[in-house]
Protein backbone atom coordinates (compact mmCIF):
# COMPACT_ATOMS: atom_id res chain seq x y z
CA UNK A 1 0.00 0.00 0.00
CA UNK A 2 3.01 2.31 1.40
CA UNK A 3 4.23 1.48 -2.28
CA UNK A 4 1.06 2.24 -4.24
CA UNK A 5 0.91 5.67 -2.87
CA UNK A 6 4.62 6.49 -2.98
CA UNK A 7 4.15 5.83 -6.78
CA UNK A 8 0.97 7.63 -6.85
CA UNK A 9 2.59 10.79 -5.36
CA UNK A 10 5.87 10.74 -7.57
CA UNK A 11 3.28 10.62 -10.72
CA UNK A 12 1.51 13.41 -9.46
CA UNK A 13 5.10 15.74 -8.81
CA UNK A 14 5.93 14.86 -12.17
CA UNK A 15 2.92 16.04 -13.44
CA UNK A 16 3.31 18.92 -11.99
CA UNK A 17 6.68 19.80 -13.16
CA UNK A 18 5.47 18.57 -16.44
CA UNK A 19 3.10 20.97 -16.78
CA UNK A 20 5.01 24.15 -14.68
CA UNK A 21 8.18 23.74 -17.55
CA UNK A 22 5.00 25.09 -19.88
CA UNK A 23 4.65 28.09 -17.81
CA UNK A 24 6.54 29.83 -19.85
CA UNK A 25 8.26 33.21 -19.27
CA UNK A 26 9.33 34.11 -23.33
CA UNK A 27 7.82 37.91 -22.90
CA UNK A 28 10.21 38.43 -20.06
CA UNK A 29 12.35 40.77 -21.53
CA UNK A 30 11.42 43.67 -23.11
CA UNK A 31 14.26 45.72 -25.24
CA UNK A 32 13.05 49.14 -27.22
CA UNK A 33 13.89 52.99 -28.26
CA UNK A 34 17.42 54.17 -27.20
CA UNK A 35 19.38 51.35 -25.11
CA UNK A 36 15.88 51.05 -22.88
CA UNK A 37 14.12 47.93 -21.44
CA UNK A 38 11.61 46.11 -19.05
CA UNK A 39 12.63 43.24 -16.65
CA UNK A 40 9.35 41.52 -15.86
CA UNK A 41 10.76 38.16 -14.06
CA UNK A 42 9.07 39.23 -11.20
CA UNK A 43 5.75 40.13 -12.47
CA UNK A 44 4.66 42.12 -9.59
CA UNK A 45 7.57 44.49 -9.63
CA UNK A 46 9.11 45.68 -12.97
CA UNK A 47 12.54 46.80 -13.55
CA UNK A 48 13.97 49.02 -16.20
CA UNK A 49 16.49 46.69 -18.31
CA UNK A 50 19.43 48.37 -20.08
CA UNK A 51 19.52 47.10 -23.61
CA UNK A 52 21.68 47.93 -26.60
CA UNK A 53 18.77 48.51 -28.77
CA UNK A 54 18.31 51.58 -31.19
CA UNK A 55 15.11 51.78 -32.39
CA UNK A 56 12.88 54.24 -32.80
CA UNK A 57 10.03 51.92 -33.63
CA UNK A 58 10.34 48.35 -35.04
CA UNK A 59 11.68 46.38 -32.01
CA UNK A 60 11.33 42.21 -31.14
CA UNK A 61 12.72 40.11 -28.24
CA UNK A 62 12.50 36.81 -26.71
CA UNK A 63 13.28 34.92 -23.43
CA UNK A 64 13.54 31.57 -22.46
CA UNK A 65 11.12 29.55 -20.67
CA UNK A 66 12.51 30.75 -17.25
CA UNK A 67 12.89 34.26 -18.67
CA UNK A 68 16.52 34.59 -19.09
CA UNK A 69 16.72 36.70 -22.12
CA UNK A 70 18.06 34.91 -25.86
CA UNK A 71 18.30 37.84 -27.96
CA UNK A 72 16.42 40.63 -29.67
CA UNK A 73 16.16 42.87 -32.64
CA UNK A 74 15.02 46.04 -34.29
CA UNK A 75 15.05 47.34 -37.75
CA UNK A 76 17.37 50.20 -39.81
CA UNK A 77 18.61 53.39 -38.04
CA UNK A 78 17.44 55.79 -40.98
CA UNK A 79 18.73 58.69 -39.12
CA UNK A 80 20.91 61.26 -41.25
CA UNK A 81 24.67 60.53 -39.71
CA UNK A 82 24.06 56.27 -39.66
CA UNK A 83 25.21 54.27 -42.06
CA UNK A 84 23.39 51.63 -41.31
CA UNK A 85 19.95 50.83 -43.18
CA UNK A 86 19.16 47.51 -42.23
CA UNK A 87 18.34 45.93 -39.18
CA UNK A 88 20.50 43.72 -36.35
CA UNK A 89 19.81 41.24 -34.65
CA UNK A 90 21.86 41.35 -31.15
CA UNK A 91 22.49 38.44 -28.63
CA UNK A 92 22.40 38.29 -24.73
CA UNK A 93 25.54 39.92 -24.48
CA UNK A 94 24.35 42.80 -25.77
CA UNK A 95 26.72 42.62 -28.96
CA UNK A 96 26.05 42.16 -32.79
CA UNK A 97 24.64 38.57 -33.24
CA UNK A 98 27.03 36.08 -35.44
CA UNK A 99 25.73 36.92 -39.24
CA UNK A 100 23.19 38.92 -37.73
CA UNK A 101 24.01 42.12 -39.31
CA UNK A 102 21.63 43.32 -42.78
CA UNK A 103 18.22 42.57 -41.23
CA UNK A 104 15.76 43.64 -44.02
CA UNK A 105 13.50 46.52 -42.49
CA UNK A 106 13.97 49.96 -42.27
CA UNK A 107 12.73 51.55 -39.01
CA UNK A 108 8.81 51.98 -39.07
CA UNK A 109 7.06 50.45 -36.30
CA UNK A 110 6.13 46.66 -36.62
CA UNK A 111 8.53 45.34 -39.26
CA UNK A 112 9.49 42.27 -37.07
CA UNK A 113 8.26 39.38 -35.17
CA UNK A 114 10.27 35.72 -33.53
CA UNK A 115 8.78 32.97 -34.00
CA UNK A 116 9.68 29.35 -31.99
CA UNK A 117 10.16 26.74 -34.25
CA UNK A 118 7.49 24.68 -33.91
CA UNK A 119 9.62 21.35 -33.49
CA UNK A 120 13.13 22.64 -32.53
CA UNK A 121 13.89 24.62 -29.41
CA UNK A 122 17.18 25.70 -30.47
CA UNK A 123 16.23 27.21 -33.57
CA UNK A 124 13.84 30.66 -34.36
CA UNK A 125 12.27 32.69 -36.76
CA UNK A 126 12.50 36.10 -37.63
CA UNK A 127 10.44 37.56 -39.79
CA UNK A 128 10.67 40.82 -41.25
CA UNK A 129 9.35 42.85 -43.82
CA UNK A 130 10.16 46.89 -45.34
CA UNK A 131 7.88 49.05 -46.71
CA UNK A 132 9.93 51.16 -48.32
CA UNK A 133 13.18 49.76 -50.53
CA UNK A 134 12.69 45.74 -50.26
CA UNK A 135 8.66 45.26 -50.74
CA UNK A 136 7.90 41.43 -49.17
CA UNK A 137 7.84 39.44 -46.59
CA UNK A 138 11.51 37.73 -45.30
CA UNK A 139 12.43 35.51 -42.63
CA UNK A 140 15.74 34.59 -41.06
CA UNK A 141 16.72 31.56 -38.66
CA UNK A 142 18.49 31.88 -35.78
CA UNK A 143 19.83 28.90 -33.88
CA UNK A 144 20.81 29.27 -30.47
CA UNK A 145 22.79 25.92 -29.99
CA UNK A 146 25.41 28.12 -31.68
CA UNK A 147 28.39 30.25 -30.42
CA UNK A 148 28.63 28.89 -26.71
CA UNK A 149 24.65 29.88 -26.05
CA UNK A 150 24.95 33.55 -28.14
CA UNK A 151 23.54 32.35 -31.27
CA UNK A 152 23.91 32.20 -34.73
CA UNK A 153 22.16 32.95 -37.97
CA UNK A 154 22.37 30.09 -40.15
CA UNK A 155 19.54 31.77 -42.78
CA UNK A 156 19.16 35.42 -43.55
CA UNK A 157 16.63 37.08 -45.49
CA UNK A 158 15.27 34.26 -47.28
CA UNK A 159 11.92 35.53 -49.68
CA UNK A 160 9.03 34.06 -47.91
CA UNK A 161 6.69 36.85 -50.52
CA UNK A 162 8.28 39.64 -52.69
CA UNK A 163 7.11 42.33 -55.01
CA UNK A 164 3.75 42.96 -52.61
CA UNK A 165 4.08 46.12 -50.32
CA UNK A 166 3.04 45.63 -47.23
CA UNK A 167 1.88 47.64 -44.50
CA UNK A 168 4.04 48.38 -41.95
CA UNK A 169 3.13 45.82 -39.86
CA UNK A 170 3.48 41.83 -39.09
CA UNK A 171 1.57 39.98 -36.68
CA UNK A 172 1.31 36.41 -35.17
CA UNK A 173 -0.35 34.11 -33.08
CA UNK A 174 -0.09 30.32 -32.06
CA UNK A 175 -2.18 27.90 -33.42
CA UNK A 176 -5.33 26.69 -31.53
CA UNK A 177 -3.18 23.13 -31.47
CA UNK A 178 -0.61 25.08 -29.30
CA UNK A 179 2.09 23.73 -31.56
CA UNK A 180 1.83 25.75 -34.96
CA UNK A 181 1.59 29.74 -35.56
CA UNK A 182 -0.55 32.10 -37.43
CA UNK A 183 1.83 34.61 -39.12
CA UNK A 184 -0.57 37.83 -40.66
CA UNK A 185 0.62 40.92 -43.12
CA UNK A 186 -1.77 43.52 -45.07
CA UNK A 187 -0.64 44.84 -48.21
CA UNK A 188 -1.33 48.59 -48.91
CA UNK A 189 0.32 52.07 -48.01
CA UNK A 190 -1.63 55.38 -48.26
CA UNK A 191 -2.21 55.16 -51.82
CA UNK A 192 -3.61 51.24 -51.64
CA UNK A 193 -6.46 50.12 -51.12
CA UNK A 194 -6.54 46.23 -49.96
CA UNK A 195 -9.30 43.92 -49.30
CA UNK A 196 -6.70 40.67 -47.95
CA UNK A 197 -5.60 39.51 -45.04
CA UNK A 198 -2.09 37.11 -45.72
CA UNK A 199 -2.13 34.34 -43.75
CA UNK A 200 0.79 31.83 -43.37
CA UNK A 201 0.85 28.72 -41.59
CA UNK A 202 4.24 27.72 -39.65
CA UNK A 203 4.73 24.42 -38.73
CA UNK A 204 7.13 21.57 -38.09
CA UNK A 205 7.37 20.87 -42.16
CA UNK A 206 7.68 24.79 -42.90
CA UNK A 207 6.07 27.93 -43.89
CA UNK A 208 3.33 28.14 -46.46
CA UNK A 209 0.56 30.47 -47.13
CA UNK A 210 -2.74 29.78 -46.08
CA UNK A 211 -5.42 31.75 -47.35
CA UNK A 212 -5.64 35.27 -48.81
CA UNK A 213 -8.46 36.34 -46.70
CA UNK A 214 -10.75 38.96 -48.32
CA UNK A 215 -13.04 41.90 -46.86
CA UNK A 216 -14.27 45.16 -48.36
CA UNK A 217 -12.04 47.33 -49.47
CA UNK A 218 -10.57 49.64 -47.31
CA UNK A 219 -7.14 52.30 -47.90
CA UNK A 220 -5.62 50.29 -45.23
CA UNK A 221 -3.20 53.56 -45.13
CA UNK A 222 0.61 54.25 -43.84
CA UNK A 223 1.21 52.89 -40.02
CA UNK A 224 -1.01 50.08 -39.28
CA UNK A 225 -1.44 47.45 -36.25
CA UNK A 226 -2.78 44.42 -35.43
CA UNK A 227 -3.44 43.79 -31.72
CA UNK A 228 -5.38 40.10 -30.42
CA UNK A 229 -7.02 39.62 -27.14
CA UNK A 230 -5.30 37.65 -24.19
CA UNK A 231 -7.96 35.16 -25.09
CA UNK A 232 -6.97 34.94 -29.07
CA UNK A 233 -10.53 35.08 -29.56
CA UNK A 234 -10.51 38.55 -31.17
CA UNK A 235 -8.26 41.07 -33.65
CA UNK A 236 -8.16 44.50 -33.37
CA UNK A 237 -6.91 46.52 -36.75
CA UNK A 238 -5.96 50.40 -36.60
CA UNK A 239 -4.60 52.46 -38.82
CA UNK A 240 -2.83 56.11 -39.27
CA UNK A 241 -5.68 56.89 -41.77
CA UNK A 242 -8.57 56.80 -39.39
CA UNK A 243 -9.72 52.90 -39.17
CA UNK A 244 -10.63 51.32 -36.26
CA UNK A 245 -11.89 47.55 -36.57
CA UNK A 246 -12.75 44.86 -34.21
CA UNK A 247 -12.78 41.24 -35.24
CA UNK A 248 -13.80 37.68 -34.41
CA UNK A 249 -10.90 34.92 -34.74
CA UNK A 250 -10.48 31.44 -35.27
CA UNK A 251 -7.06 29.91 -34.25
CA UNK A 252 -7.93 26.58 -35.26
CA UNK A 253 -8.98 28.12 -39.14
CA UNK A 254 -7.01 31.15 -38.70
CA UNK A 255 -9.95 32.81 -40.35
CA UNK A 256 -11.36 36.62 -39.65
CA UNK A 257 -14.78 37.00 -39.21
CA UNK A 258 -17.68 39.55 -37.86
CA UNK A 259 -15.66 42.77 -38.65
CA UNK A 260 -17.04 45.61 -36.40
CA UNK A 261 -16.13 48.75 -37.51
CA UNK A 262 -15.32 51.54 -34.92
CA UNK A 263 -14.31 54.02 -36.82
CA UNK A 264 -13.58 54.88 -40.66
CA UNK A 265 -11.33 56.78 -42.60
CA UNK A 266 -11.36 60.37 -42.91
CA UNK A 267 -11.43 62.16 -46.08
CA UNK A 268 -9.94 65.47 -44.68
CA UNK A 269 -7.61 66.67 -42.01
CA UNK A 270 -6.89 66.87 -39.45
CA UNK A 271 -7.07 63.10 -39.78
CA UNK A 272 -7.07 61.33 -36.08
CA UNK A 273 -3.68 59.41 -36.77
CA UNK A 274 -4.30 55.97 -34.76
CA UNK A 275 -1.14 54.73 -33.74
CA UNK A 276 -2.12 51.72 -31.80
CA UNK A 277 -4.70 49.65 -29.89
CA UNK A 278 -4.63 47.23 -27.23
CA UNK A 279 -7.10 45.07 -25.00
CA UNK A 280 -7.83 45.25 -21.67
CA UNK A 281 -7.39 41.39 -20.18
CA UNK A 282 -10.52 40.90 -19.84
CA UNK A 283 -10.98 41.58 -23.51
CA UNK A 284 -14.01 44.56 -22.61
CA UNK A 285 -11.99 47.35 -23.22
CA UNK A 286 -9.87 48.26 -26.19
CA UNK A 287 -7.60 51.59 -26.05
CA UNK A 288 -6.62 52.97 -28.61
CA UNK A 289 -3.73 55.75 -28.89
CA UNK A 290 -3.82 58.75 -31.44
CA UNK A 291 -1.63 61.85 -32.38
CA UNK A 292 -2.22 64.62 -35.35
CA UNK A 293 -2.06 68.11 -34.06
CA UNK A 294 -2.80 66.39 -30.85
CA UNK A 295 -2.65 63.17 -29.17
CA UNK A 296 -5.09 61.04 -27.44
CA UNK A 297 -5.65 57.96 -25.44
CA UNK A 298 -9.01 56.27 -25.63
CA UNK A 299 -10.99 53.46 -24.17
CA UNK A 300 -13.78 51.70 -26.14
CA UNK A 301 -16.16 49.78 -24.05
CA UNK A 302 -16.89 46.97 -26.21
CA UNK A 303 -19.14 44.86 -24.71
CA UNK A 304 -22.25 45.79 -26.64
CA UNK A 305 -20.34 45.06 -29.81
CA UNK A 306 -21.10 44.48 -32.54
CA UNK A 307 -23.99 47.18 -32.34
CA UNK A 308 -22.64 49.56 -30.44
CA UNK A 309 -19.80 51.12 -28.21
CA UNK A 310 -18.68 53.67 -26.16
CA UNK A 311 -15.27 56.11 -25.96
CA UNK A 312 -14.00 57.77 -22.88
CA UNK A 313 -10.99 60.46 -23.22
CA UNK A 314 -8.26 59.17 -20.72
CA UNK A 315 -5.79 61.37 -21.83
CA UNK A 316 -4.71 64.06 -24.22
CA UNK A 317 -1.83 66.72 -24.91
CA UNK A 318 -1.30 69.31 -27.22
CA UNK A 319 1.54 69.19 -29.90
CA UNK A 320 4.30 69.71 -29.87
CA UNK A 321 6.19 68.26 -26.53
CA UNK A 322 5.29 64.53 -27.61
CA UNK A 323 3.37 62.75 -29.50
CA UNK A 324 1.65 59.17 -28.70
CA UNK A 325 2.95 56.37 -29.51
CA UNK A 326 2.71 52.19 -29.01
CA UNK A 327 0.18 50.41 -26.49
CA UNK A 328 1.68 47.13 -24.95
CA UNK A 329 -0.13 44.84 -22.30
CA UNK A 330 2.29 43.37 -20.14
CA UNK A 331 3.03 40.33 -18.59
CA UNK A 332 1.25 41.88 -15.24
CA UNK A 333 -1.73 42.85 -17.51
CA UNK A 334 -0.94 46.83 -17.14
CA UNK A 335 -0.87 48.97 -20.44
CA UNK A 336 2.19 50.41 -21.35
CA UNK A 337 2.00 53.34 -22.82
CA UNK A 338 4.83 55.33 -24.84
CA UNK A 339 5.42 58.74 -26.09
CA UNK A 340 8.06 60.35 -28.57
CA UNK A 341 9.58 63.75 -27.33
CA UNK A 342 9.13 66.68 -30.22
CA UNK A 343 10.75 69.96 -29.20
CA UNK A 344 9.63 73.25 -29.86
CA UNK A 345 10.93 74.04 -32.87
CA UNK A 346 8.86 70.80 -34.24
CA UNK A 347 12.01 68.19 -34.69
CA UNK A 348 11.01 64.84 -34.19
CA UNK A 349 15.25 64.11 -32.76
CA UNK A 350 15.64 61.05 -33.92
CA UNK A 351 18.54 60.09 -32.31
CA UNK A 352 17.90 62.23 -29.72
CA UNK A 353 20.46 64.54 -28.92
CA UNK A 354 23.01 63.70 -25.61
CA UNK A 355 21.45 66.61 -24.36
CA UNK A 356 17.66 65.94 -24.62
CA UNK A 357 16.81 63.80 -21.54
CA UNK A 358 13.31 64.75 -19.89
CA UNK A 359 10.44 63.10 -18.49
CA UNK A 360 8.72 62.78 -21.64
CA UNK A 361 11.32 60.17 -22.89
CA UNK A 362 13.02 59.25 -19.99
CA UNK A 363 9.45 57.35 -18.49
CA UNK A 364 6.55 55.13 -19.92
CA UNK A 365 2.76 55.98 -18.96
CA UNK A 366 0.66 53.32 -17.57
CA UNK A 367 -2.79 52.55 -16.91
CA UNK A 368 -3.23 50.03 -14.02
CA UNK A 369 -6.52 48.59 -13.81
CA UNK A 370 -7.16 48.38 -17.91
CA UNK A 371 -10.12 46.12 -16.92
CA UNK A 372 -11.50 48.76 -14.91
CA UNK A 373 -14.02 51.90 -16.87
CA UNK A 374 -12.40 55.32 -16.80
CA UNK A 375 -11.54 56.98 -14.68
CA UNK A 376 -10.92 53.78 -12.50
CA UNK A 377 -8.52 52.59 -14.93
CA UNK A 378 -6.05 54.31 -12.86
CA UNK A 379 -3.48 56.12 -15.92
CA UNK A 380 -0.73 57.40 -14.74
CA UNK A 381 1.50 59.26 -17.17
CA UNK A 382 4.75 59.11 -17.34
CA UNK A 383 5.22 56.68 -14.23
CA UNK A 384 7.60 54.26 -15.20
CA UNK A 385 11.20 55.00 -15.17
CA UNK A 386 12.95 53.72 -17.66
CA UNK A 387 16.61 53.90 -15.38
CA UNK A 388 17.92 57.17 -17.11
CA UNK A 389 17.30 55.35 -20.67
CA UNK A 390 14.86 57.11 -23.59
CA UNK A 391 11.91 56.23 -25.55
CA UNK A 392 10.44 56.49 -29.14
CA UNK A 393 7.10 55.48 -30.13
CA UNK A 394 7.93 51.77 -30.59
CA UNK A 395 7.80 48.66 -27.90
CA UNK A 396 8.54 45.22 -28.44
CA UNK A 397 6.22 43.61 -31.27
CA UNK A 398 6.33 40.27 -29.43
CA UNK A 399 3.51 38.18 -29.69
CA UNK A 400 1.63 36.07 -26.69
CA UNK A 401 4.29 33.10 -26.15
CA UNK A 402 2.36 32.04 -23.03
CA UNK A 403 -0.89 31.61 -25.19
CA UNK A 404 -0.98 27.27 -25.07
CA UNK A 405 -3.80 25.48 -26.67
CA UNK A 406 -7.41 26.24 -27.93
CA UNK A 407 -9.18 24.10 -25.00
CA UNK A 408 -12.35 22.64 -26.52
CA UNK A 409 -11.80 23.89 -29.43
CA UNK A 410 -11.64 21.00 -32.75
CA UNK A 411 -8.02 21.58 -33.32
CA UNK A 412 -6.71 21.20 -29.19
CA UNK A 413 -4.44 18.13 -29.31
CA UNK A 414 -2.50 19.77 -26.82
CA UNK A 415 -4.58 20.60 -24.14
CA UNK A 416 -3.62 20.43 -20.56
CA UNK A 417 -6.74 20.15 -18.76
CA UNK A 418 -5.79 17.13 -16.98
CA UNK A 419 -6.60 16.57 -13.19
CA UNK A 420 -3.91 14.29 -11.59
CA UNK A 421 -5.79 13.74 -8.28
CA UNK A 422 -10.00 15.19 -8.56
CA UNK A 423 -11.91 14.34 -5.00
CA UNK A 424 -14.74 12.04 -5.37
CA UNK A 425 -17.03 15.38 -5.17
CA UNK A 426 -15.45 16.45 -8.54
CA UNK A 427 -18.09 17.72 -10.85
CA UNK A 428 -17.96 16.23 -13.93
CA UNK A 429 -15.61 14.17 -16.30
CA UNK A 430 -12.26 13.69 -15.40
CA UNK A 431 -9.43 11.51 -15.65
CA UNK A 432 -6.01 10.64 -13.80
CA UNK A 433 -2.90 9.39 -16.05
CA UNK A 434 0.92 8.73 -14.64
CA UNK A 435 3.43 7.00 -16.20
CA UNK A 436 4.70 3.57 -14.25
CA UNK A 437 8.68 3.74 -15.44
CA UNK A 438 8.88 -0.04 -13.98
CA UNK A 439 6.38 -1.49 -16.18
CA UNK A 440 6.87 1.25 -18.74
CA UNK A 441 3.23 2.07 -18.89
CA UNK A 442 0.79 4.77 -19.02
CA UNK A 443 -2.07 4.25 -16.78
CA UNK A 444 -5.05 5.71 -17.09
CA UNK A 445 -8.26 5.83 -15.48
CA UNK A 446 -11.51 7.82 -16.07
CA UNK A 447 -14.76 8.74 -14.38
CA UNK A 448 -18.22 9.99 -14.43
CA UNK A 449 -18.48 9.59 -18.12
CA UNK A 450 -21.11 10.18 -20.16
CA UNK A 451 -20.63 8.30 -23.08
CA UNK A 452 -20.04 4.89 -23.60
CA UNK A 453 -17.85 4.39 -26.76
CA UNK A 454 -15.01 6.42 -27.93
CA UNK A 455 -11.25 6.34 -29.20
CA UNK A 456 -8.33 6.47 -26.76
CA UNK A 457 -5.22 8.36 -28.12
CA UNK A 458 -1.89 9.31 -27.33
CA UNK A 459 -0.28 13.06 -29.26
CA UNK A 460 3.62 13.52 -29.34
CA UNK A 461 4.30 17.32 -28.54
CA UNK A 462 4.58 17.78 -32.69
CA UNK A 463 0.74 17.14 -32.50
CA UNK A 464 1.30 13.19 -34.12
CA UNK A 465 -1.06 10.44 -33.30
CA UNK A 466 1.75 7.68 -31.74
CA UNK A 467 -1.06 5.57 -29.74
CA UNK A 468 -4.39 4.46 -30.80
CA UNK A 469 -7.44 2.15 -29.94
CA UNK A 470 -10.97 2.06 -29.38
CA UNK A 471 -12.53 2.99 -25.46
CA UNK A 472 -15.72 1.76 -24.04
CA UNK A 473 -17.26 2.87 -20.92
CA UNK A 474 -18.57 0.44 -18.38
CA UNK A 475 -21.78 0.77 -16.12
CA UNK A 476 -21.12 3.65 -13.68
CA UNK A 477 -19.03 5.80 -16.03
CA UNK A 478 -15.80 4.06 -15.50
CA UNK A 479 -12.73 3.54 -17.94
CA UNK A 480 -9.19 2.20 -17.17
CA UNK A 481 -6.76 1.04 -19.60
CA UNK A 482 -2.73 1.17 -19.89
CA UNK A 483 -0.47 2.57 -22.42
CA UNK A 484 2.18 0.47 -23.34
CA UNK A 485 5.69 3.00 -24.06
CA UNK A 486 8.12 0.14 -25.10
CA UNK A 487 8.60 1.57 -28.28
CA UNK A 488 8.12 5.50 -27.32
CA UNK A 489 11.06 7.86 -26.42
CA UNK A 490 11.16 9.77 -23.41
CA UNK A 491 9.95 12.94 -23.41
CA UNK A 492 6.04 14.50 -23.11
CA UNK A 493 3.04 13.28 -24.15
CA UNK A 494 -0.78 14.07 -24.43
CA UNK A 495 -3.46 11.57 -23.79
CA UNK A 496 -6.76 12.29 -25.05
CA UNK A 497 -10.28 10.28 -24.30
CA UNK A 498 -13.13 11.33 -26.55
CA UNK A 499 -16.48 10.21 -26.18
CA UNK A 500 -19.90 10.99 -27.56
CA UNK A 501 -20.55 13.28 -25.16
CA UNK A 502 -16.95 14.76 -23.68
CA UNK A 503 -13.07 15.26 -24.60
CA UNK A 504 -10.67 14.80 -21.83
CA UNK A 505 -6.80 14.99 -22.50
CA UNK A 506 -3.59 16.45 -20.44
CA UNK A 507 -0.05 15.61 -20.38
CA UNK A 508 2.10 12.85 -19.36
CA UNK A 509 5.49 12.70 -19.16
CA UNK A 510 7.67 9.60 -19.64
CA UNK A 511 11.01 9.48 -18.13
């Protein structure tokens, strides 16, 4: 007996260490403007991070899974006394990157995303893209196993789409699997007008284009942004030309849908300039930032969407002084908020000048309680010190790395909603699984089910089917079986039960 549970409880700690290495910490790191930062190990208590970034806008970085920082990027200094017109990509020592000099991109605002590879954790993606000399999309691989941990590109600037401009902006998300990635461009510039959505699909075997997704044409205009809910439910798409829209998404299909339109392009000036937009975590609120002759922060209350919504003013300033800029949620779900510092005389100083240091640059604005209506939403310009270092109008164009599986959804082979040890009161399905390394089994064993035939099978984390046979349900709700791993490597697994009526599945680890 003293046995049984012994086993029992070593299953259960390695289920639980299973599924903490999957808390992952990737957004850790932030590295943007002139040499400035955010250290967000500690959640609960940010600290400016001194980077070697310079960047007025475009700017990407990545951490490991226990938030130790890889390496980062930005695009092309196009400042009057720099030679250099292409972007870098820089590892954790704060130095040039092997090969990772001539990024394509030339310093707009969202040029740049990483991307894990799906089936490799030594190796990345970078995708970039430049709206103005090199019209396209372009990726570049970076492999980390390189260089004593600093990294290496092995790939660089490889055409993934050419001869398309593109707006200045690339987005992705993961896959409702929690394995693959959506990767998203627009074409168009202020004298476009697009209908399509690109959509690429990275996986394990590659990179390949999806769908061209169509909606009614629209001048897509200049600076554009896409921005997704914490849930990856919904897309929000804003422009420098006036256009606000809100939109329903698919990860499994990676399809658009339901496009609620905020607000539309203007025909005449001023125009309102949106720069950015970003949810709230609770997905209610969106705000939005916008400069012209002025600048302005808004929140949207979108819950009566699609028919209607509200804006509140949170904030405004006249120009010039500064100008707003990006909207970032954080890993503590606050709203970062940035600003570019115009002087007097109307120069945008970019680079800033060794003697222009002020709290316009020097700080980020914040707003606290983003779930919360205005004026609760606690904003608080200019709050965050950035440790003597100086801000543009870009932050990091990282995507969600801690968004896992679609739960429920008909693509979630990877989902973790395993209970290793429900009480008998448990509402509901549920099931227990541990792997046995003596007799090199899975066990597994399921109650208060509803249905009474289904298929047992067991995922590899690249999403493949390695274990599969038929389940039936005896009197009571009750199914037990065992997994036989002979012929399995080590390493983590998913076990999935699906039923008539339910869909249970977690992971396992076998080691």
């Amino acid at each position: 007996m003293q046995l049984k549970i012994l086993r029992l409880l070593t299953a259960f700690i390695l289920f639980i260490s299973v599924e903490f290495s999957y808390s992952q910490n990737r957004n850790s790191i932030w590295c943007f403007g002139d040499s400035a930062g955010i250290d967000f190990t500690i959640p609960t208590n940010p600290q400016p991070y001194y980077s070697a970034m310079r960047s007025r806008g475009t700017a990407v970085s990545i951490a490991d899974s226990v938030g130790n920082l890889l390496f980062y990027a930005h695009t092309g200094d196009t400042s009057n006394n720099s030679s250099n017109m292409m972007g870098n990509i820089i590892s954790n020592n704060h130095q040039l990157m092997d090969n990772g000099d001539s990024i394509i991109g030339i310093s707009w605002y969202q040029e740049m995303v990483i991307v894990p590879f799906p089936d490799d954790n030594n190796k990345y993606y970078l995708f970039s893209l430049d709206i103005t000399d090199f019209y396209g999309i372009y990726y570049s691989i970076i492999d980390m196993s390189l260089n004593n941990g600093l990294g290496s590109v092995i790939q660089k600037n490889s055409v993934l789409s050419s001869g398309v401009r593109m707006g200045d902006c690339i987005s992705t998300i993961r896959h409702g699997n929690g394995c693959d990635w959506w990767l998203y461009a627009r074409p168009g510039n202020g004298s476009i007008s697009s209908n399509q959505f690109y959509t690429y699909r990275i996986t394990s075997t590659g990179i390949n284009l999806d769908t061209l997704q169509n909606f009614q044409p629209l001048n897509i205009g200049g600076f554009i942004e896409f921005r997704w809910n914490k849930q990856g439910t919904k897309m929000a798409f804003v422009n420098y030309s006036g256009l606000i829209q809100v939109f329903d998404y698919d990860r499994c299909t990676g399809l658009f849908s339901n496009p609620a339109t905020i607000d539309t392009m203007r025909v005449s000036p001023p125009l309102p300039g949106y720069v950015c937009a970003e949810f709230s975590a609770d997905s209610r609120y969106l705000y939005v930032s916008s400069n012209s002759l002025n600048s302005f922060l808004y929140q949207y209350d979108l819950i009566n969407l699609p028919t209607t919504f509200s804006r509140t003013t949170v904030w405004s300033t006249t120009f010039p002084v500064n100008t707003a800029g990006d909207l970032k949620r954080g890993p503590d779900d606050k709203i970062y908020f940035t600003c570019a510092y115009i002087d007097s005389m109307n120069n945008w100083n970019y680079p800033y000048p060794d003697s222009v240091y002020n709290s316009y640059n020097m700080n980020l604005s914040v707003i606290n309680q983003p779930d919360s209506a205005f004026p609760a939403c606690d904003f608080q310009p200019y709050s965050f010190y950035l440790g003597g270092k100086r801000t543009y109008w870009g932050l990091p164009n990282n995507p969600d790395y801690e968004l896992g599986a679609w739960v429920g959804s008909p693509c979630d082979t990877l989902t973790t909603n395993l209970t290793p040890n429900p009480s008998p009161e448990a509402r509901g399905a549920w099931m227990q699984a541990w792997y046995n390394h003596e007799w090199n089994m899975i066990h597994v064993n399921a109650a208060q089910l509803k249905g009474k035939k289904g298929v047992l099978r067991l995922f590899d984390m690249e999403g493949r089917i390695v274990f599969e046979k038929p389940a039936e349900v005896i009197a009571g709700g009750y199914y037990t079986t065992e997994i036989n791993m002979e012929n399995l490597a080590s390493g983590v697994y998913v076990v999935n039960l699906v039923t008539e009526q339910e869909k249970i599945s977690g992971k396992v680890g076998k080691y």
